[in-house]
Structures are given as C-alpha cells and as structure tokens.
Protein backbone atom coordinates (compact mmCIF):
# COMPACT_ATOMS: atom_id res chain seq x y z
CA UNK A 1 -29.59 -0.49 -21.61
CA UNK A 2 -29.61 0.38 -18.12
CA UNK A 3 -27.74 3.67 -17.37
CA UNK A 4 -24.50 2.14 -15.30
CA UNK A 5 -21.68 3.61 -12.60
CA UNK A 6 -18.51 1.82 -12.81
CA UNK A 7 -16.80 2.35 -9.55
CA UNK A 8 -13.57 1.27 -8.54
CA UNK A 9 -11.18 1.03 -5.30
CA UNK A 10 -7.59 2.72 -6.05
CA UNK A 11 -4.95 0.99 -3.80
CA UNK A 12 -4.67 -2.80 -4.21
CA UNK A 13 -7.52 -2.51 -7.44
CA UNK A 14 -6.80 0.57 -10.08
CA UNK A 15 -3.15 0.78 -9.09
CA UNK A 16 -0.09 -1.31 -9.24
CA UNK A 17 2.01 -2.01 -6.80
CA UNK A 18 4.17 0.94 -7.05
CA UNK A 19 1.17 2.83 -6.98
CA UNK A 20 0.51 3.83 -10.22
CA UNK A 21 -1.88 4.01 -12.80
CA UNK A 22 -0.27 1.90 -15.45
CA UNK A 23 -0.01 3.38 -18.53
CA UNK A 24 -2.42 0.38 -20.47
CA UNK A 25 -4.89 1.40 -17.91
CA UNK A 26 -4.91 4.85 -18.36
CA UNK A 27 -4.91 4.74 -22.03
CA UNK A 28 -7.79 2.44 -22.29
CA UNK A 29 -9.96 4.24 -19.47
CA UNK A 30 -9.59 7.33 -21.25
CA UNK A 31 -10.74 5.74 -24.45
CA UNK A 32 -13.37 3.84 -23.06
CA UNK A 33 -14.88 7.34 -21.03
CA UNK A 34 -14.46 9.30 -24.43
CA UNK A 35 -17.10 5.97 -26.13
CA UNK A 36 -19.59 7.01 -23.00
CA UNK A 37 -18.33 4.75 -20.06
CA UNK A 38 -19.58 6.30 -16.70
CA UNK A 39 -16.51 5.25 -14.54
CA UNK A 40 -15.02 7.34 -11.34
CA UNK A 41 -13.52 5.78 -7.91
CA UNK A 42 -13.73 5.42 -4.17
CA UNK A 43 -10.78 5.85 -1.86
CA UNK A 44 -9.62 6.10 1.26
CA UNK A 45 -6.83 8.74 -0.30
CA UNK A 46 -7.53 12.45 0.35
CA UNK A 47 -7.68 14.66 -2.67
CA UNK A 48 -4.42 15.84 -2.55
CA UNK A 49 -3.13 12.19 -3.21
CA UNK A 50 -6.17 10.72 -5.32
CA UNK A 51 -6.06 14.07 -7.53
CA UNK A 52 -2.09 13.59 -8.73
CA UNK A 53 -2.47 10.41 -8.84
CA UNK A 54 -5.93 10.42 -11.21
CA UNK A 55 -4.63 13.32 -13.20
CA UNK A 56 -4.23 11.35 -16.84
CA UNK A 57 -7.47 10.27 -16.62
CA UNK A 58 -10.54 12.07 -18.01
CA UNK A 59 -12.97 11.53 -14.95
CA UNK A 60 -16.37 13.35 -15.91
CA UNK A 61 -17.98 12.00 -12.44
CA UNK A 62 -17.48 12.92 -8.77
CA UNK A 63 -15.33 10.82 -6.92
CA UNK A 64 -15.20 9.45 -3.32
CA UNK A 65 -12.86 10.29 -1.36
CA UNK A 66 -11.57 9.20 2.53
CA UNK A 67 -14.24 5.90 2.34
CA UNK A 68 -17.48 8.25 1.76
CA UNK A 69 -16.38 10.92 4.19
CA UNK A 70 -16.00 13.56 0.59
CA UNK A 71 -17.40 13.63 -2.71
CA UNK A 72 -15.09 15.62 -4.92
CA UNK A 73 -16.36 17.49 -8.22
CA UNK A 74 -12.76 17.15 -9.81
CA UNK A 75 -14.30 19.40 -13.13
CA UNK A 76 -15.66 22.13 -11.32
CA UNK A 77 -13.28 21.38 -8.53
CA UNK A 78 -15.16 21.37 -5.15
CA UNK A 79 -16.75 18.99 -2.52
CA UNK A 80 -20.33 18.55 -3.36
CA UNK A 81 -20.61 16.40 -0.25
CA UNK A 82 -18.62 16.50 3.26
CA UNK A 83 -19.62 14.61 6.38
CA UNK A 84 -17.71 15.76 9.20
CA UNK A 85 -17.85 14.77 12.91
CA UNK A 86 -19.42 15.91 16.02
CA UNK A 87 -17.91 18.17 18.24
CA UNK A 88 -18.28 15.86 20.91
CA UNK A 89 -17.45 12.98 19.09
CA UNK A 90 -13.96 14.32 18.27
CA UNK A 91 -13.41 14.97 22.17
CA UNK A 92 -14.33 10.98 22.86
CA UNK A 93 -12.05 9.60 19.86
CA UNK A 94 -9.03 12.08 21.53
CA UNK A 95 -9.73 11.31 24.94
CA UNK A 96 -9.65 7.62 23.49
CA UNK A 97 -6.36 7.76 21.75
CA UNK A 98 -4.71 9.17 24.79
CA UNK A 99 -5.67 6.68 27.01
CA UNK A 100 -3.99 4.08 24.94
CA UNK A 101 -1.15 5.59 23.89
CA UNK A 102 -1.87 5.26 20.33
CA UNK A 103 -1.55 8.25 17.64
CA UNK A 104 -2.27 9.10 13.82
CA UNK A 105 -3.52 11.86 11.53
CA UNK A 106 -6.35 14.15 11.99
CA UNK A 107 -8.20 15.68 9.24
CA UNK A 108 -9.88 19.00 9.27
CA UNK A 109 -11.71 20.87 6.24
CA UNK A 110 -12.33 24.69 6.14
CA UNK A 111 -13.92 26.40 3.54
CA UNK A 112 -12.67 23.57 0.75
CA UNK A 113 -9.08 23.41 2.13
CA UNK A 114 -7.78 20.63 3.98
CA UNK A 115 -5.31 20.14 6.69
CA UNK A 116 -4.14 16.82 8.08
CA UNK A 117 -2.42 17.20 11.68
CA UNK A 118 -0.01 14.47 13.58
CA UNK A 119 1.10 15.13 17.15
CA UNK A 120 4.09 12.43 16.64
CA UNK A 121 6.26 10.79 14.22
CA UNK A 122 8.51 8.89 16.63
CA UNK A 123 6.81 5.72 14.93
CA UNK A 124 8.42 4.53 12.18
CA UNK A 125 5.05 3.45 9.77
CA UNK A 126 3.91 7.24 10.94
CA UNK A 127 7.04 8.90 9.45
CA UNK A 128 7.37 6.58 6.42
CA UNK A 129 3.80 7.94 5.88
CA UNK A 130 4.72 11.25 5.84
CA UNK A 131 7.60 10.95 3.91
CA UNK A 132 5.72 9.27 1.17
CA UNK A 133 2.97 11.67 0.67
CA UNK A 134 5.74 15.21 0.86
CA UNK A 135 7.74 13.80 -1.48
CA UNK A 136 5.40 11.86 -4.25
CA UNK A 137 2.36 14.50 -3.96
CA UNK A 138 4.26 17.67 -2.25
CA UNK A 139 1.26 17.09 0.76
CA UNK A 140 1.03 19.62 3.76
CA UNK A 141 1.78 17.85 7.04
CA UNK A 142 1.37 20.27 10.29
CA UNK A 143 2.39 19.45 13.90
CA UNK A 144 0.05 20.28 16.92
CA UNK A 145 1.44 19.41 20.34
CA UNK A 146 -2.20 17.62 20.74
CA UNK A 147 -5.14 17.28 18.72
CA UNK A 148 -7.43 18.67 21.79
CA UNK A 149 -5.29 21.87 20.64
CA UNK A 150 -7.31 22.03 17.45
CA UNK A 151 -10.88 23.10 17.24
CA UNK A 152 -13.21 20.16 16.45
CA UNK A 153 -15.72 22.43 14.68
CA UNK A 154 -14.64 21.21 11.41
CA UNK A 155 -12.31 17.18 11.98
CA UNK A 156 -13.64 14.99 9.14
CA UNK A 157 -11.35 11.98 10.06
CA UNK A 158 -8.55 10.56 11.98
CA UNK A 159 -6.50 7.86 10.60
CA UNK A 160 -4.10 5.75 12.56
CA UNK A 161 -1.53 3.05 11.10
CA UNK A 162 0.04 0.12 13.49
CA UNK A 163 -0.18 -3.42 14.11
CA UNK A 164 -3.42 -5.10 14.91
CA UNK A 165 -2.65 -5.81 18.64
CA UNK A 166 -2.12 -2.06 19.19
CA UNK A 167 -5.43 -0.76 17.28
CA UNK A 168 -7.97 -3.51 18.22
CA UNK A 169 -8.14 -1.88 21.37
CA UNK A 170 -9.04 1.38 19.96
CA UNK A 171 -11.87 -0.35 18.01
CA UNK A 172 -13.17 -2.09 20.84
CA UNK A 173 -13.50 1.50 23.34
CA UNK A 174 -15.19 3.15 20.50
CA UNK A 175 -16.95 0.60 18.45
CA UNK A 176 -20.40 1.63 20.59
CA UNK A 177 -19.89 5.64 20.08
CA UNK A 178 -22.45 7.05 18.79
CA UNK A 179 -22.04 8.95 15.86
CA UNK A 180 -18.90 7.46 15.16
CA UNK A 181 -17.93 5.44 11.91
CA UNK A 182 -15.15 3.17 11.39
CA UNK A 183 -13.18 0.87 9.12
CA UNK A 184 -9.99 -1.46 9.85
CA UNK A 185 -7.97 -3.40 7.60
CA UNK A 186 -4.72 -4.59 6.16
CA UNK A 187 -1.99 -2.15 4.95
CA UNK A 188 -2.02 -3.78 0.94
CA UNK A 189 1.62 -2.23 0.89
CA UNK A 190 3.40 -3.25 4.30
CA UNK A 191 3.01 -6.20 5.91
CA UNK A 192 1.62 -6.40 9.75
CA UNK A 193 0.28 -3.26 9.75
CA UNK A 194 -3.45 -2.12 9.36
CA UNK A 195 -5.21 0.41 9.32
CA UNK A 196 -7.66 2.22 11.34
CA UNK A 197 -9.64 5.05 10.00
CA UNK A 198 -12.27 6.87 11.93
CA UNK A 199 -15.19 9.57 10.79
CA UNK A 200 -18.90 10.14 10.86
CA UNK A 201 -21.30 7.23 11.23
CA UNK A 202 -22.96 9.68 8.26
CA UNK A 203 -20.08 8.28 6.08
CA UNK A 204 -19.11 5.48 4.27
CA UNK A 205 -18.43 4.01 0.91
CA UNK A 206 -21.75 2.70 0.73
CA UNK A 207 -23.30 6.22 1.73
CA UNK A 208 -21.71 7.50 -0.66
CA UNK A 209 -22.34 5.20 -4.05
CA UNK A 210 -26.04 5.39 -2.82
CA UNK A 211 -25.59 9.35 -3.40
CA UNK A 212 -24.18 9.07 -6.73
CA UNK A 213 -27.04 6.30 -7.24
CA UNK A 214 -29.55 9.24 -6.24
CA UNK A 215 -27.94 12.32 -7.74
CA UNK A 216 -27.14 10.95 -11.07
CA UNK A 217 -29.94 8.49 -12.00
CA UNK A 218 -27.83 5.35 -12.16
CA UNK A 219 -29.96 2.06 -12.31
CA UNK A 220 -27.43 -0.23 -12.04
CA UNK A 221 -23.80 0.38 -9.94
CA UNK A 222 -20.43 -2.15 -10.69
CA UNK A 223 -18.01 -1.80 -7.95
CA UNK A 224 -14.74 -3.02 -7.77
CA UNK A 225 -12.61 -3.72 -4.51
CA UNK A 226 -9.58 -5.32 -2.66
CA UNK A 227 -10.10 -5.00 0.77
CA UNK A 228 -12.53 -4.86 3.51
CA UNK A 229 -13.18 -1.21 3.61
CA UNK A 230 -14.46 -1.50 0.27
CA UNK A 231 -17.47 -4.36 1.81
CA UNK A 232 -19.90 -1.58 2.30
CA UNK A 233 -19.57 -0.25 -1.11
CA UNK A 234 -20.72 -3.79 -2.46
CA UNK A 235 -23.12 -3.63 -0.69
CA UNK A 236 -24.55 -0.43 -2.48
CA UNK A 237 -23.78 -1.89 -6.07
CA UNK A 238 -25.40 -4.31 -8.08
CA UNK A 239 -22.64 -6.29 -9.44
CA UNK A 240 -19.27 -6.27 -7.21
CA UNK A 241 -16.22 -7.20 -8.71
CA UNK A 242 -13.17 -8.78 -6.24
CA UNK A 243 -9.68 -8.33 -7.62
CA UNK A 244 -7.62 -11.21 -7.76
CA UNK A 245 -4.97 -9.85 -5.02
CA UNK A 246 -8.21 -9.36 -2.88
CA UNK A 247 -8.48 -10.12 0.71
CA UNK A 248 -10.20 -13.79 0.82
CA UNK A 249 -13.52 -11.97 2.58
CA UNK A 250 -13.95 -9.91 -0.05
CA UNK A 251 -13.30 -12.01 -2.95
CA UNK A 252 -16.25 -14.53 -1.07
CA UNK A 253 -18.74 -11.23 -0.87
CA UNK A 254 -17.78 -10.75 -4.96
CA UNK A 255 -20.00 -11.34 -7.34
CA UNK A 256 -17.00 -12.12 -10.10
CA UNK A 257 -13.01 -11.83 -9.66
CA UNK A 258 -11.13 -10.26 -12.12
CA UNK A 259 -7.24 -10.19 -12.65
CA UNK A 260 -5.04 -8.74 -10.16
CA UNK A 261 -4.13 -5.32 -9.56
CA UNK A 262 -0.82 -5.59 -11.58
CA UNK A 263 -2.40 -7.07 -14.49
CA UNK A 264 -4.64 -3.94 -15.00
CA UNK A 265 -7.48 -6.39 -13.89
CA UNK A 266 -10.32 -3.89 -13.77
CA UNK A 267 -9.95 -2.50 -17.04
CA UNK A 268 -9.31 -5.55 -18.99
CA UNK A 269 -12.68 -6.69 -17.09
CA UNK A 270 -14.24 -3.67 -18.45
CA UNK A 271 -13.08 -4.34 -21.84
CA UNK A 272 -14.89 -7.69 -21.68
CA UNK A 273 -18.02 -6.91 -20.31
CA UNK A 274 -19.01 -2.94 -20.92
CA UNK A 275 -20.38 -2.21 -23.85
C-alpha cells in the first residue's frame, strides 16, 4: 500500500459551523491516527487559533498554517518552514492599502513568536474579528498608528476582510507584484464578505503539501477542501475531496464530494475509504 497524507481544510471542512471540532470527529480521528492514519491540516488560521482549536486531537504530522505561509511541528513545537515577504514587497502592499483606503491585519514572526498588528477597527467585520479571536483563543492583538511604522524585516502576511467591491481593487493593483502571493474568497461564516489574504509568492497551500510530499516520503496525498483557497492544494494531491457545503468551483475541481461540514463529512469519508 502506498504510504498516504490525509490533509484536510479546517473552516467550512473539519469544523462545524460553530467552529468546532465535533466531538464524533475527534473521537474517531484520534482512533483512526492511533491504527496508523497519517492525517494533519491546512489553514488559513494562525497557530494561536489552529493550535486550541486542534488540541483533542493526536496530530503526529506538521501542519500548515496561514495557506502555506508556516509549517508548524505541533510535537516538538516549532516552525520547520516560514516564508516571509520581501522588504520591498511589504512597502508596495502598504503603499497599496493606503491608496485605497482599505485596512486589515499584518503578521510578523520573530524568533518563533508571532504578532498580528491592525491600524483600525472602526470597521465593524474588523472588530468582530478581533473580538472573536481575544475571547475564544485569548489572541494578542497590537495597534500601530501605521503598518509603515513596523519594520518589514520579518511581515509574513496581511489579511484584510470586506466586501468584494472594496477588495477587488486591491487585487487588481497588486495582482502583477512580483514576489507577491495571494488568495481571495468567501467569508464561509458571514455573508458578503471575503477575504483577502496576502504573503510570499514562495507560499501557498500547494507549496506546502509538495513539502510534506518531499520531507516525509508520501506517494500518494488526499486533500480535502471548501473553498477556493484550498484549489492550489488539489492541485498538489492525488485524490481531492470537495465537501458538500463547498463552493460550486471547488466541488467541480473535486475528485469525490463527501458530506458536509456539519455532518463530520471528512471523517465519515475516511471511515469508508482508509484502510
């Protein structure tokens, strides 16, 4: 049998709706990993959200975190893999957000710690972001007057939230940077907003399942996904497995569907076909 990676999306795939690991799916994971199932995930979450909300399960393999930006060891409990962005890159994508008006987060990573930075939260999706992550996960928000105030020696990401009509724009001015990687797409949680997430053209789900292909001597790679950041990583697997919540674009690049998010979908896949 060939030596296999499950991978799998968290928001809109793993979790529910309330955005949780239900308790079926953690119970039958953990069983599954203990019988010799090679399973971890790939998110757009940082590790301060990803790691509380993973903690029940027994992960043995690195995951991916901020769409291939990080690999995280979560045993040994370090990045075995960080991608950050140019110096000059960073100036363009601020110079870029000024000129139209438009603000987010900002990621930087020192030495293994991370800070995430906003210069506003006078929009509402921006504070109800906040607010979310300080009180579920107890995450560090700072304020900087401006994110030209912060030394872009070591920005991994920026990561803005707003309707399509106001990001699009963004997209557009930078979609030709060089260095510069990107991926939009539908909040799963609010509707009208989207997402748009910013980082080194280094990075990227795909980037990163190819690593793990690499490092770890898989032969064959199962990824499942929701949305269309998660395109790119099914590109880099095998077999690619659409949830049944997914956006239509991904479901049509899927290999096979399985049940929705809130019917623990990917695991009762698993139980049918691993093994």
């Amino acid at each position: 049998m060939k030596k296999t990676l499950y991978i799998s999306d968290l928001d809109g795939t793993l979790l529910n709706r309330s955005v949780e690991l239900s308790a079926y799916t953690v119970k039958t994971l953990n069983a599954m990993i203990a019988e010799g199932l090679e399973f971890t995930v790939a998110t757009a979450r940082t590790n301060t959200t990803a790691g509380r909300i993973l903690a029940d399960l027994t992960l043995q393999i690195p995951i991916v975190l901020m769409n291939g930006v990080l690999i995280y060891d979560v045993n040994r409990k370090h990045y075995i893999k960080v991608n950050k962005l140019l110096p000059e890159t960073v100036a363009v994508v601020t110079r870029t957000l000024k000129a139209f008006n438009v603000t987010g987060f900002m990621y930087e990573l020192i030495d293994g710690e991370q800070m995430t930075y906003y210069e506003s939260l006078d929009q509402k999706p921006l504070r109800d972001f906040v607010e979310e992550r300080v009180v579920r996960y107890n995450k560090v928000f700072r304020q900087t007057n401006s994110f030209d105030a912060i030394s872009p020696e070591n920005i991994t990401y920026f990561s803005l939230l707003a309707a399509r009509e106001q990001l699009e724009p963004v997209h557009d001015a930078l979609s030709k940077q060089p260095g510069l990687g990107m991926t939009m797409y539908k909040d799963v949680y609010t509707p009208d907003l989207w997402y748009l997430e910013m980082f080194s053209s280094e990075a990227s789900k795909r980037n990163a399942v190819t690593y793990l292909r690499g490092a770890y001597g898989y032969e064959r790679i199962v990824g499942f996904g929701d949305n269309l950041n998660d395109l790119p990583m099914f590109e880099a697997c095998d077999v690619s497995v659409a949830a049944e919540n997914a956006n239509p674009a991904v479901k049509a690049a899927a290999d096979y569907i399985c049940g929705a998010n809130d019917a623990d979908g990917v695991v009762k896949w698993l139980e049918e076909n691993w093994g």
